[in-house]
N, C-alpha and C. Protein backbone atom coordinates (compact mmCIF):
# COMPACT_ATOMS: atom_id res chain seq x y z
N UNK A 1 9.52 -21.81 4.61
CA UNK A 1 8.18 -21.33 4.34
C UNK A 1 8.27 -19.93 3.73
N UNK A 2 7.39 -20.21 2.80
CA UNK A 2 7.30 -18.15 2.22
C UNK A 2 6.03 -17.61 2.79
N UNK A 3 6.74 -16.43 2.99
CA UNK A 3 6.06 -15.38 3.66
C UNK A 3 5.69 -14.16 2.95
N UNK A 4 4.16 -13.94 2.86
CA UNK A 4 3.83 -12.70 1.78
C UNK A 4 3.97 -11.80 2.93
N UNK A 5 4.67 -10.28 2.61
CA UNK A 5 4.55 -9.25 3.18
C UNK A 5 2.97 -8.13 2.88
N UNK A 6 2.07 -8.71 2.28
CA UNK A 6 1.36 -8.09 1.29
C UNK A 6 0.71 -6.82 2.50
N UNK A 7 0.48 -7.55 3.76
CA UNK A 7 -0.41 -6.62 4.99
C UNK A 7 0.44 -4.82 4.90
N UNK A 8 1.74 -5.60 5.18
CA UNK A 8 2.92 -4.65 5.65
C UNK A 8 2.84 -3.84 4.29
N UNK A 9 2.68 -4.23 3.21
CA UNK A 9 2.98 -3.24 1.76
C UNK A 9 1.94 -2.50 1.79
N UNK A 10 0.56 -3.16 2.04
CA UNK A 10 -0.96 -2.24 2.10
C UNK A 10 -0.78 -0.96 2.65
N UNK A 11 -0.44 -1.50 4.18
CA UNK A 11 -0.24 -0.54 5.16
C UNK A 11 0.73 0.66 5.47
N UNK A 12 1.81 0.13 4.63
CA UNK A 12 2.53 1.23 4.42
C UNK A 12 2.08 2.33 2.76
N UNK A 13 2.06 1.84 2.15
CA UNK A 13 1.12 2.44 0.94
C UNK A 13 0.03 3.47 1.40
N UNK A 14 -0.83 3.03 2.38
CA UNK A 14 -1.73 3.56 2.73
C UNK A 14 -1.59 4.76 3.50
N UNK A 15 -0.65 5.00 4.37
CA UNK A 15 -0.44 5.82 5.13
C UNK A 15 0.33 6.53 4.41
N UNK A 16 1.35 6.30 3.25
CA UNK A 16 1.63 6.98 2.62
C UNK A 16 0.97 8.05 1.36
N UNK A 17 -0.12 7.57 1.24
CA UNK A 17 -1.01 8.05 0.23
C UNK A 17 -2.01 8.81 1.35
N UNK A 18 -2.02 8.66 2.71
CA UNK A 18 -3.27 9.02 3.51
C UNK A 18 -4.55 8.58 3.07
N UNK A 19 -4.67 7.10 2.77
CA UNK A 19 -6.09 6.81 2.27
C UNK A 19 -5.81 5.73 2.30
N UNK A 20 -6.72 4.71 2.84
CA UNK A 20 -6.92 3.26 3.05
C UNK A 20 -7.06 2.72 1.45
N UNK A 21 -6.26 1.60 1.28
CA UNK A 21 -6.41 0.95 0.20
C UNK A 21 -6.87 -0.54 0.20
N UNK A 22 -8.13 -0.32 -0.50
CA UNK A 22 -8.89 -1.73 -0.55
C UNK A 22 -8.13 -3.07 -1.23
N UNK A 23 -8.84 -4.01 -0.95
CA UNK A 23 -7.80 -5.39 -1.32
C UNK A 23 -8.49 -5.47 -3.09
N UNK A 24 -9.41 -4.93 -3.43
CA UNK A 24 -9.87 -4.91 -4.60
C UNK A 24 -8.96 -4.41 -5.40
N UNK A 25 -8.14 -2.77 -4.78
CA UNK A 25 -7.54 -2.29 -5.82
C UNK A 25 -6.45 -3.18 -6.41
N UNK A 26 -6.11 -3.32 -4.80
CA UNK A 26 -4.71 -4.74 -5.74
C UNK A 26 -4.71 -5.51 -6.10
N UNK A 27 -5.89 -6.53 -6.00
CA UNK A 27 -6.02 -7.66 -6.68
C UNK A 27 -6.25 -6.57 -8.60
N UNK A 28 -6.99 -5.64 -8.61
CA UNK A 28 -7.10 -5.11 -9.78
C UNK A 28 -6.01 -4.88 -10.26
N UNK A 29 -5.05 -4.01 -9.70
CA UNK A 29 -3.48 -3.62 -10.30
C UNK A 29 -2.79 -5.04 -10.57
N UNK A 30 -3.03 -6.12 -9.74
CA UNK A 30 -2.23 -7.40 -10.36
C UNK A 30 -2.69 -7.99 -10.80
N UNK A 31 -3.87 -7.85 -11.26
CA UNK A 31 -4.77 -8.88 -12.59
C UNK A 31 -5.19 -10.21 -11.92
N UNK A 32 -5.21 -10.25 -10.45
CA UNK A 32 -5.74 -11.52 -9.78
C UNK A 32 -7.09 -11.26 -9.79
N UNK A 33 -7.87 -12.42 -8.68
CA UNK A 33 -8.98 -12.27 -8.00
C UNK A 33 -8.87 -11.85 -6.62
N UNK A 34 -9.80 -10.89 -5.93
CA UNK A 34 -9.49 -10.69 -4.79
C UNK A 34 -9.38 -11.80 -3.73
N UNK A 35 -10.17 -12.62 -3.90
CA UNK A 35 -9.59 -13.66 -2.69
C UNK A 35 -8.21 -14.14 -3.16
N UNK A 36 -7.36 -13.86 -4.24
CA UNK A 36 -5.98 -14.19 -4.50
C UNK A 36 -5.30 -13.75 -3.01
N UNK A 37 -5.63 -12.25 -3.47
CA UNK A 37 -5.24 -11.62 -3.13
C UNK A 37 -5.21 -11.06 -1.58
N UNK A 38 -6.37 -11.91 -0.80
CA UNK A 38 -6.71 -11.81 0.47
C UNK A 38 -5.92 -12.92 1.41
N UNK A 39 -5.90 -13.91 0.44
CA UNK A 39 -5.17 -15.69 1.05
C UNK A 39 -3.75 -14.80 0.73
N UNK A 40 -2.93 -14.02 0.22
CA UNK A 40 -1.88 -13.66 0.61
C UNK A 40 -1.79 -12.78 1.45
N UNK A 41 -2.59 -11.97 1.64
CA UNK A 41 -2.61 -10.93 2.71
C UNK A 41 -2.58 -11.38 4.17
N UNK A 42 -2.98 -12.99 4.11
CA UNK A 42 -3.41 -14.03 5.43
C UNK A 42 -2.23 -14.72 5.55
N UNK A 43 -1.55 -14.61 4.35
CA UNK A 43 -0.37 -15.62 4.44
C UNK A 43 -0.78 -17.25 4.69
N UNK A 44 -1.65 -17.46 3.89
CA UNK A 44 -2.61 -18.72 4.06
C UNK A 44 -1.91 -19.65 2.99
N UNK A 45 -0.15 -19.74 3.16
CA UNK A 45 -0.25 -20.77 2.36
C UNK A 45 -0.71 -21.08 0.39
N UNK A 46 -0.57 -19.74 0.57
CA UNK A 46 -1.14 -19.51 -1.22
C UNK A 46 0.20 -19.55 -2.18
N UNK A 47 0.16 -19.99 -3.14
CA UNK A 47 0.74 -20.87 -4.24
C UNK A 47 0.34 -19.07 -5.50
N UNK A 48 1.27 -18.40 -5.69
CA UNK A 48 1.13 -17.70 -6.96
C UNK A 48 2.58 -17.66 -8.61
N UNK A 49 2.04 -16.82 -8.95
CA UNK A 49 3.06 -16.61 -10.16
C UNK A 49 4.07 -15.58 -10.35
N UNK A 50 4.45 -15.69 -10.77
CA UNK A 50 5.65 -14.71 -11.28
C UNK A 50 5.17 -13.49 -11.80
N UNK A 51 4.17 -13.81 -12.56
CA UNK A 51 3.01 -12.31 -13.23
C UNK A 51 2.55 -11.75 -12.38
N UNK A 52 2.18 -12.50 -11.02
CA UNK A 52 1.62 -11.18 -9.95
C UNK A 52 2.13 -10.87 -9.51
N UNK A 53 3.31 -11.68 -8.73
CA UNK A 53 4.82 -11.13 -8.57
C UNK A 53 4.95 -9.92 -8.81
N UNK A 54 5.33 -10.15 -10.21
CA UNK A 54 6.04 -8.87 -10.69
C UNK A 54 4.88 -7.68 -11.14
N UNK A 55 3.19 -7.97 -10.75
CA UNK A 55 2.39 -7.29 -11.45
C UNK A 55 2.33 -5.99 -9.38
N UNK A 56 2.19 -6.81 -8.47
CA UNK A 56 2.64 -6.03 -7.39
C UNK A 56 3.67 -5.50 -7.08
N UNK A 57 5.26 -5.94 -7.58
CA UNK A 57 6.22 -5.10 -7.32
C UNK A 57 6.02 -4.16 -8.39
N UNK A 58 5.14 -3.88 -9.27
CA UNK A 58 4.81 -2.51 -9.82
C UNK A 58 3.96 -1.48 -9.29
N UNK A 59 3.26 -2.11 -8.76
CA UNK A 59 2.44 -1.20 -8.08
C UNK A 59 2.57 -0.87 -6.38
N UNK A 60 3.16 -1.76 -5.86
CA UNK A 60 4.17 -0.90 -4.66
C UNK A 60 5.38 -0.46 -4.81
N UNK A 61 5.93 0.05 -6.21
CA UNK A 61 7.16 0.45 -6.39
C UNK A 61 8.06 -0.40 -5.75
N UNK A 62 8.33 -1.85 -5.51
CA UNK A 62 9.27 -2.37 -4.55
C UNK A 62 9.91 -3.85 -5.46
N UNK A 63 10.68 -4.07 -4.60
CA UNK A 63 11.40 -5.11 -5.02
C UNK A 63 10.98 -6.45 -4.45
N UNK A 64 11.01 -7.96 -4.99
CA UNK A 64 10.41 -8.99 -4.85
C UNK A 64 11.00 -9.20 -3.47
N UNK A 65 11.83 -8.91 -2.77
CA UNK A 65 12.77 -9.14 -1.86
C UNK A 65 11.16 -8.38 -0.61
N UNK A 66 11.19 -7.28 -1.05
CA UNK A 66 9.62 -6.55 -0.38
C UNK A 66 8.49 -7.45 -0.08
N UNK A 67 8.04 -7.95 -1.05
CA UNK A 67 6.57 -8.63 -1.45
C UNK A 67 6.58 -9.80 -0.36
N UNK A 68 7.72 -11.38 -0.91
CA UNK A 68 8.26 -12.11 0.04
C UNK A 68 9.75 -12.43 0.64
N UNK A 69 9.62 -13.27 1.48
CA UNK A 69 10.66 -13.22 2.61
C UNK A 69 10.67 -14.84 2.54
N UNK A 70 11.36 -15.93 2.78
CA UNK A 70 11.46 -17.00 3.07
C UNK A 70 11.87 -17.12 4.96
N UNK A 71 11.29 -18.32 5.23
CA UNK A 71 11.50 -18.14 6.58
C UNK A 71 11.18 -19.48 6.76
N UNK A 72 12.91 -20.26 7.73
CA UNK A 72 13.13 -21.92 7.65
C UNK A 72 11.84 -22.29 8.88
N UNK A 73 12.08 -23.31 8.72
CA UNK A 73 10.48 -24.14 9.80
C UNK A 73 11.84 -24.27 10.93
């Protein structure tokens, strides 16, 4: 099963910047829709691309290894 880290990237971002970051901004920085972007934050089983992929490891400075994690059943 894949596992979005997206909560853990928010949250660390956030405290690093000292300012809460809305799920709008990132769905904006990765060119999704915010409920994209919320069903990963839930880890609900969401199906994405390689473009947001790589459109969030730009904007959390991190590596895809960051974003997700695979994890056996």
């Amino acid at each position: 099963m894949i596992i979005y880290n997206l909560k853990e990237l928010i949250d660390a971002k956030s405290e690093k910047e000292n300012r809460k970051i809305p799920l709008t901004e990132v769905a904006e920085a990765a060119g999704v829709q915010k409920s994209a972007i919320s069903k990963m934050a839930k880890n609900s089983n969401y199906s994405t691309t390689t473009k947001t992929l790589d459109a969030l490891c730009n904007y959390f400075d991190c590596k895809i290894e960051d974003i997700i994690t695979y994890k056996s059943n």
